[in-house]
C-alpha atoms as a PDB file:
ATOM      1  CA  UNK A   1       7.842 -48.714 -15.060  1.00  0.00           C
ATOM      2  CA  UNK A   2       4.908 -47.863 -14.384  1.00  0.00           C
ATOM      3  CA  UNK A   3       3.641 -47.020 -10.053  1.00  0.00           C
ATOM      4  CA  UNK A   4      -0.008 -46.742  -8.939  1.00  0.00           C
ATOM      5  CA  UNK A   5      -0.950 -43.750  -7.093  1.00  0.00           C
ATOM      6  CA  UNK A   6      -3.410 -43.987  -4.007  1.00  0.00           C
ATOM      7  CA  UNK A   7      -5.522 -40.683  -4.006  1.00  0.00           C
ATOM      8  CA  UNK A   8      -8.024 -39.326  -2.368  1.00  0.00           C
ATOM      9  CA  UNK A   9     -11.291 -38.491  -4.510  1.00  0.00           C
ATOM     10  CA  UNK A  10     -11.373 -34.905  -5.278  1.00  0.00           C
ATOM     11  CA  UNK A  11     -15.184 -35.298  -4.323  1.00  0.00           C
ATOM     12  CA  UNK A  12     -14.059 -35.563  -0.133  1.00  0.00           C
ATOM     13  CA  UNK A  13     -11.655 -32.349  -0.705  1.00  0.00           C
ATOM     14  CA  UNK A  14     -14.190 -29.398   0.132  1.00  0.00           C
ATOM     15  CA  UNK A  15     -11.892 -26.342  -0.905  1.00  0.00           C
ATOM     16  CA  UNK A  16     -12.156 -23.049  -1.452  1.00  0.00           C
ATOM     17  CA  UNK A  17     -10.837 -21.579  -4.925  1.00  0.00           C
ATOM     18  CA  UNK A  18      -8.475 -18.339  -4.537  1.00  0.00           C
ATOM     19  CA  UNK A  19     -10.908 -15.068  -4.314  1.00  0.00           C
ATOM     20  CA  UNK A  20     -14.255 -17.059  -3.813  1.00  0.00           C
ATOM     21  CA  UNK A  21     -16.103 -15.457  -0.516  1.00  0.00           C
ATOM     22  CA  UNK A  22     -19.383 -16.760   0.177  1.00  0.00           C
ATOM     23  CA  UNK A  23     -22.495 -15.176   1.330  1.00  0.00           C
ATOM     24  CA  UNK A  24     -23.659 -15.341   4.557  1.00  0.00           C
ATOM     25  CA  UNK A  25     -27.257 -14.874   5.547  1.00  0.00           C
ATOM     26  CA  UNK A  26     -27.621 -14.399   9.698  1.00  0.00           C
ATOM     27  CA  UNK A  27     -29.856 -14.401  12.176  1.00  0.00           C
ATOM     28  CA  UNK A  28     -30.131 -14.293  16.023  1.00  0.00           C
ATOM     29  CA  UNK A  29     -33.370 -17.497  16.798  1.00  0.00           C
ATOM     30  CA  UNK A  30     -35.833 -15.667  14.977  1.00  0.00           C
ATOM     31  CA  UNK A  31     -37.109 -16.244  11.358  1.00  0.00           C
ATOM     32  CA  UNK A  32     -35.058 -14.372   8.551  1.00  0.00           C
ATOM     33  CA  UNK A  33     -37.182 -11.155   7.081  1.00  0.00           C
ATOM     34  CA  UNK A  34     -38.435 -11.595   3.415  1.00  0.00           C
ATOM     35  CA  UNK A  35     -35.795  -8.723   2.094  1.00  0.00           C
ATOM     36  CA  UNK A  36     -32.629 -10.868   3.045  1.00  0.00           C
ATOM     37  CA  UNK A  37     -33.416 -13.704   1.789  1.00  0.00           C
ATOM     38  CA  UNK A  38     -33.984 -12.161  -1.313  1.00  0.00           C
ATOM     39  CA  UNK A  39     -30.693 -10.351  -1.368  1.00  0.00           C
ATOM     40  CA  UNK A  40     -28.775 -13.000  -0.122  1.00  0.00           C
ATOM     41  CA  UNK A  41     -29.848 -15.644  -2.608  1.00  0.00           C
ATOM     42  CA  UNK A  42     -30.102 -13.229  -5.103  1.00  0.00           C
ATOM     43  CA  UNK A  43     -26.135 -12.164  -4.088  1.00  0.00           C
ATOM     44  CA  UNK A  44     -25.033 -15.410  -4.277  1.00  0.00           C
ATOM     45  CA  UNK A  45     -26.555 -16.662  -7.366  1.00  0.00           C
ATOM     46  CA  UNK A  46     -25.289 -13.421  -9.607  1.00  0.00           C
ATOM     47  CA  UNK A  47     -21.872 -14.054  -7.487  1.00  0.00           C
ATOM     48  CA  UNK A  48     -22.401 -17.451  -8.334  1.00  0.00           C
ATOM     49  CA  UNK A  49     -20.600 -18.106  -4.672  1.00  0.00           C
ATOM     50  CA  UNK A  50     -22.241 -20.339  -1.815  1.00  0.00           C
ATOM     51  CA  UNK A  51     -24.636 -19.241   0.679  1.00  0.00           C
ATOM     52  CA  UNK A  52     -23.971 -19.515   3.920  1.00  0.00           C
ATOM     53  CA  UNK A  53     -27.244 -19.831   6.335  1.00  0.00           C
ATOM     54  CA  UNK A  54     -26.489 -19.307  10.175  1.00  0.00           C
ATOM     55  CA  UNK A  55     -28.536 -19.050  12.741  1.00  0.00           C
ATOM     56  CA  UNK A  56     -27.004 -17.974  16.372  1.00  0.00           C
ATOM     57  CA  UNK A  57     -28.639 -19.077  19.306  1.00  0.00           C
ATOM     58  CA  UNK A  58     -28.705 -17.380  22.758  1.00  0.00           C
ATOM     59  CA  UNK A  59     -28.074 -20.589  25.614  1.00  0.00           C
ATOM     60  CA  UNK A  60     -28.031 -19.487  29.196  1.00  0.00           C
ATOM     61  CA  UNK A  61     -24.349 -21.629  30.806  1.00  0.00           C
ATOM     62  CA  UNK A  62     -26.230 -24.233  33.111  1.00  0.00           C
ATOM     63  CA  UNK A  63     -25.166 -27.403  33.639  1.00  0.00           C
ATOM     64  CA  UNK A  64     -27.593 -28.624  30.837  1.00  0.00           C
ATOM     65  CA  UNK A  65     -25.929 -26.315  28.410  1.00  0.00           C
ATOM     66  CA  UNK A  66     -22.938 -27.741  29.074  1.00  0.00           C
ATOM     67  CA  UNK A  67     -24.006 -31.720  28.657  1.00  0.00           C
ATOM     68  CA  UNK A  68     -25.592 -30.629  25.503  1.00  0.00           C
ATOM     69  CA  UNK A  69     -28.992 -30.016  26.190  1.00  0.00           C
ATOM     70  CA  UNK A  70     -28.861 -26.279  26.378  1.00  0.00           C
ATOM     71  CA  UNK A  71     -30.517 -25.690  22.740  1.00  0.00           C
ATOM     72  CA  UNK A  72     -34.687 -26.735  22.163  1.00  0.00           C
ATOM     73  CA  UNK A  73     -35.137 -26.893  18.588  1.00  0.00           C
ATOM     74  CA  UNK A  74     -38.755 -25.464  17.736  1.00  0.00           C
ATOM     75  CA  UNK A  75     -40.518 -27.134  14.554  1.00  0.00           C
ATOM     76  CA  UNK A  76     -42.249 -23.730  13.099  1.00  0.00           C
ATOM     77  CA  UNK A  77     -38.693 -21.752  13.367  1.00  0.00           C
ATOM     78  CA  UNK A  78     -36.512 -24.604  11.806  1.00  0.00           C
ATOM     79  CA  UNK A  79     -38.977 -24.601   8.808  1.00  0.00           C
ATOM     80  CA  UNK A  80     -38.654 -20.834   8.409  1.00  0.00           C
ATOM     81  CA  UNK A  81     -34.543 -21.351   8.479  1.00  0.00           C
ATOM     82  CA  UNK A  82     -34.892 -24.150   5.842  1.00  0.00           C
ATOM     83  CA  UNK A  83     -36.412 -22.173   3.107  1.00  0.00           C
ATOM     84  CA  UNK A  84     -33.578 -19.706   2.446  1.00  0.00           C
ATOM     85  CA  UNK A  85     -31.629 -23.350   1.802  1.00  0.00           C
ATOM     86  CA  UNK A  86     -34.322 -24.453   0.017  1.00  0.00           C
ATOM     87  CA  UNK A  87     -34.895 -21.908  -2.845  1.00  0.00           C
ATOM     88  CA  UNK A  88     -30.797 -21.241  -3.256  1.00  0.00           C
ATOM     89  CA  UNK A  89     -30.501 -25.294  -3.482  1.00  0.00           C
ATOM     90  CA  UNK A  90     -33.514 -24.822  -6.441  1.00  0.00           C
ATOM     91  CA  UNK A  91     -31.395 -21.890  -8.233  1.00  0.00           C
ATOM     92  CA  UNK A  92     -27.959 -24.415  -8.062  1.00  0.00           C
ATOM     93  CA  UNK A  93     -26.785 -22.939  -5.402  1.00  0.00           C
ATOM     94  CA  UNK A  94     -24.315 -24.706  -3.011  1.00  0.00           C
ATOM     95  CA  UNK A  95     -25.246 -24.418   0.823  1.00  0.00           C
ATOM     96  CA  UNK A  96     -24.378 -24.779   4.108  1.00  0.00           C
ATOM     97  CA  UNK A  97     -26.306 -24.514   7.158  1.00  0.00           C
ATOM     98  CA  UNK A  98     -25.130 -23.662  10.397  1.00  0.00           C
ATOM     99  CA  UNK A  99     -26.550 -23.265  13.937  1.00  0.00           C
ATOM    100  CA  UNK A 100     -24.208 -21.796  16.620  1.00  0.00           C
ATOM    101  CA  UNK A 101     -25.155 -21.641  20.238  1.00  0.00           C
ATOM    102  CA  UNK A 102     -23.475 -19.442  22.739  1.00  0.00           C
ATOM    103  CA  UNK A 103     -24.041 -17.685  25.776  1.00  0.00           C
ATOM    104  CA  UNK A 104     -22.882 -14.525  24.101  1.00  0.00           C
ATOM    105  CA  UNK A 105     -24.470 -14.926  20.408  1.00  0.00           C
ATOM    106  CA  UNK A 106     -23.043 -11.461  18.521  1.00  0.00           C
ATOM    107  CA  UNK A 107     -19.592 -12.264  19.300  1.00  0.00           C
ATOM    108  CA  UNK A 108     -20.499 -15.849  18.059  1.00  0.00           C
ATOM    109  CA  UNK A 109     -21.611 -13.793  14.715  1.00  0.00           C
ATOM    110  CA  UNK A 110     -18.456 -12.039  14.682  1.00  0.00           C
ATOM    111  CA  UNK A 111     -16.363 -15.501  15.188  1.00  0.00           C
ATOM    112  CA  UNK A 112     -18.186 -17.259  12.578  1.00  0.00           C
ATOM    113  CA  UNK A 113     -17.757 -14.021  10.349  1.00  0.00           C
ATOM    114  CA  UNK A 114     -14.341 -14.117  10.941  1.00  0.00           C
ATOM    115  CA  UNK A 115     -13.532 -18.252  10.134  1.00  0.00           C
ATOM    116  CA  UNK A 116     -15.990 -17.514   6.731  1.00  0.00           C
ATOM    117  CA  UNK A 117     -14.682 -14.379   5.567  1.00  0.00           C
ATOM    118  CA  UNK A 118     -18.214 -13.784   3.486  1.00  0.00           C
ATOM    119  CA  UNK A 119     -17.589 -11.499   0.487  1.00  0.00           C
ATOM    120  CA  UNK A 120     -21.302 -10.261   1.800  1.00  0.00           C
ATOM    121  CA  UNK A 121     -23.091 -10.748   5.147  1.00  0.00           C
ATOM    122  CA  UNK A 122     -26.646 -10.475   5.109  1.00  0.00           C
ATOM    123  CA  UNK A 123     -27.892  -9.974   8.536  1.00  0.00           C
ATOM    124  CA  UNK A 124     -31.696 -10.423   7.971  1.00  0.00           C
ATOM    125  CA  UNK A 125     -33.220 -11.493  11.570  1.00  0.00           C
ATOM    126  CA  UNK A 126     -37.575 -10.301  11.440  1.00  0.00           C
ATOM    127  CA  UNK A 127     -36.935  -6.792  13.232  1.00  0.00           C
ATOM    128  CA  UNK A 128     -40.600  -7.783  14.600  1.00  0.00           C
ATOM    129  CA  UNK A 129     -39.936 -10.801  16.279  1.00  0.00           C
ATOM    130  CA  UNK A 130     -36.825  -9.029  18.240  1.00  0.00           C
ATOM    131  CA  UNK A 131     -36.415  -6.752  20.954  1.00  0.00           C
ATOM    132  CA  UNK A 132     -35.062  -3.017  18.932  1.00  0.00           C
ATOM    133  CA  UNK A 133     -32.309  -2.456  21.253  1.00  0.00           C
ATOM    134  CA  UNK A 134     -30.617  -5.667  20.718  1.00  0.00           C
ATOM    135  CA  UNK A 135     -31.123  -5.555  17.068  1.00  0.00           C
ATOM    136  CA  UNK A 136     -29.579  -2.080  17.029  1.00  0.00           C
ATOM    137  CA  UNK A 137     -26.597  -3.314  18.928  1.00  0.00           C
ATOM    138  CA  UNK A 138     -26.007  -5.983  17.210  1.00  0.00           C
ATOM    139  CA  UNK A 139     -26.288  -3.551  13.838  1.00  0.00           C
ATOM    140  CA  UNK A 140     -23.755  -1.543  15.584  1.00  0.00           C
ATOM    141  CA  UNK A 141     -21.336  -4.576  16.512  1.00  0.00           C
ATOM    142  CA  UNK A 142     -21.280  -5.986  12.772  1.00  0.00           C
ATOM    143  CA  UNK A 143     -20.302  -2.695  11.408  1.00  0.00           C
ATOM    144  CA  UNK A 144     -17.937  -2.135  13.126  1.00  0.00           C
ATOM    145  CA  UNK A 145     -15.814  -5.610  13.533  1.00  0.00           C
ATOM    146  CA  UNK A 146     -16.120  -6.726  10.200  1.00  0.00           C
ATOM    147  CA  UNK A 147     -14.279  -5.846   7.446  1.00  0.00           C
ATOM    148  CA  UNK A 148     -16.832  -7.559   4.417  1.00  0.00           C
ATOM    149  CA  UNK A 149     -19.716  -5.628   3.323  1.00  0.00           C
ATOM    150  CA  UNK A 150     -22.906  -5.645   5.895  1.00  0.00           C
ATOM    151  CA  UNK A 151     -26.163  -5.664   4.944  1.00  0.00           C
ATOM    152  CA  UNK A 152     -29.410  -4.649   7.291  1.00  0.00           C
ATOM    153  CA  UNK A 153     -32.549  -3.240   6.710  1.00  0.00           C
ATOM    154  CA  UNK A 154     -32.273  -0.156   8.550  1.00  0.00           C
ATOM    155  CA  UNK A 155     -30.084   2.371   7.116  1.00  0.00           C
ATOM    156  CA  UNK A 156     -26.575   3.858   9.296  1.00  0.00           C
ATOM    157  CA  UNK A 157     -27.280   7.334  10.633  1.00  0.00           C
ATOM    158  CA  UNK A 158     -24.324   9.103   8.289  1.00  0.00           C
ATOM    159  CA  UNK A 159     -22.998  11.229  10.339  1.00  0.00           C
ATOM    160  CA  UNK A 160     -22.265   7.888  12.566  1.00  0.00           C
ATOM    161  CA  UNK A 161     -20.501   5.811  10.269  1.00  0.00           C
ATOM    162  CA  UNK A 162     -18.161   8.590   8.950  1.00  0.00           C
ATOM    163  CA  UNK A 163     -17.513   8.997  12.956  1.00  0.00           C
ATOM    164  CA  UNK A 164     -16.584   4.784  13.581  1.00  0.00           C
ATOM    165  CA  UNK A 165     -13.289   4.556  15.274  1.00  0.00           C
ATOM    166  CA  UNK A 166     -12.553   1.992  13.078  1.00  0.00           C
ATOM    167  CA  UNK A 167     -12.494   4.151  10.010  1.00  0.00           C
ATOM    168  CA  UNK A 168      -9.613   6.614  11.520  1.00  0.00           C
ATOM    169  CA  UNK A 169     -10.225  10.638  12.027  1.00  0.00           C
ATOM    170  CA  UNK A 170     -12.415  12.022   9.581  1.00  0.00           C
ATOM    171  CA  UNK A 171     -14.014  15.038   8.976  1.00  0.00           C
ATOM    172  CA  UNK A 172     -17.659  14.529   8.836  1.00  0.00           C
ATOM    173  CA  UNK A 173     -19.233  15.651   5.211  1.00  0.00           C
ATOM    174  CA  UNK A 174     -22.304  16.777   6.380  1.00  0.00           C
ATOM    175  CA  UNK A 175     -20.696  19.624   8.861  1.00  0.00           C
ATOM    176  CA  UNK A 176     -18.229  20.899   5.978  1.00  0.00           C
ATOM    177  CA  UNK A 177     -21.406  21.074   3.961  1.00  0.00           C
ATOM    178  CA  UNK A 178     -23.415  23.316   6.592  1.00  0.00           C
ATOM    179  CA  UNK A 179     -20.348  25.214   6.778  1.00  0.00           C
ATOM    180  CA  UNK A 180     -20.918  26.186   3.256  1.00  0.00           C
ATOM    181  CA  UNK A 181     -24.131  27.710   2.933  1.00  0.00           C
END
């Protein structure tokens, strides 16, 4: 005897297979630099794993904020956050989009970062549209709560990531090779 199954198309089941991490291109409200976009499209189509595009927005917590009102979209920056999309979608690339507003935007970063679990995470904000400090700390904050690989466009100081407390005591190469000479 035959029965008829009732299933549901495999086209509304958005899964992840085993050992696929995406890429995950960030930014903090500001356009995305030319260099990580590159990298991260170029990442995910040799990967051949979806890109992830997020931008995190800084909302003050007023009453507005709170009825939904606390994000103003501007034109000229949602154009410059579309064309990442844009050129992966051209190479076959799947994507996702994703705009996160919070009062407290890196730990937003590191929540997002944490649901994702990128294989890569491209953080690519336009160091010349942001105030240095709070680039640097946010540099700082990636590297050392994540456990992917992190991409920037400034290079770590060596002697401070062998020193992270997150990588355990180490002896710092560069002293032992002073010691040396």
């Amino acid at each position: 005897m035959q029965s008829v199954r009732n299933s549901i198309p495999r086209e509304d089941v958005i899964s992840r297979p085993a050992g696929a991490r995406p890429v995950l291109l960030a930014t903090l409200d500001v356009p995305f630099s030319e260099a990580a976009v590159v990298f991260a499209v170029d990442s995910a189509v040799e990967s051949g794993q979806p890109l992830v595009v997020v931008n995190v927005a800084e909302i003050l917590p007023t009453l507005w904020a709170i009825n939904g009102y606390g994000y103003v979209e501007r034109d000229d920056l949602q154009r410059e956050l579309r064309k990442p999309a844009e050129l992966a979608q051209s190479l076959a690339v799947r994507v996702e989009r994703l705009r996160v507003c919070s009062p407290h935007p890196i730990d937003a970063l590191l929540e997002v970062v944490a649901e994702w679990d990128p294989g890569v995470l491209v953080f690519g904000p336009d160091v010349t549209r942001m105030r240095r400090r709070k680039y640097e700390r946010a540099v700082r904050r990636l590297r050392e709560r994540t456990s992917c690989l992190v991409w920037t466009q400034t290079e770590p100081d060596p002697e401070q990531v062998l020193a992270s407390p997150r990588r355990g005591r180490r002896v710092l190469v560069t002293s032992v090779l002073r010691r040396k000479r």
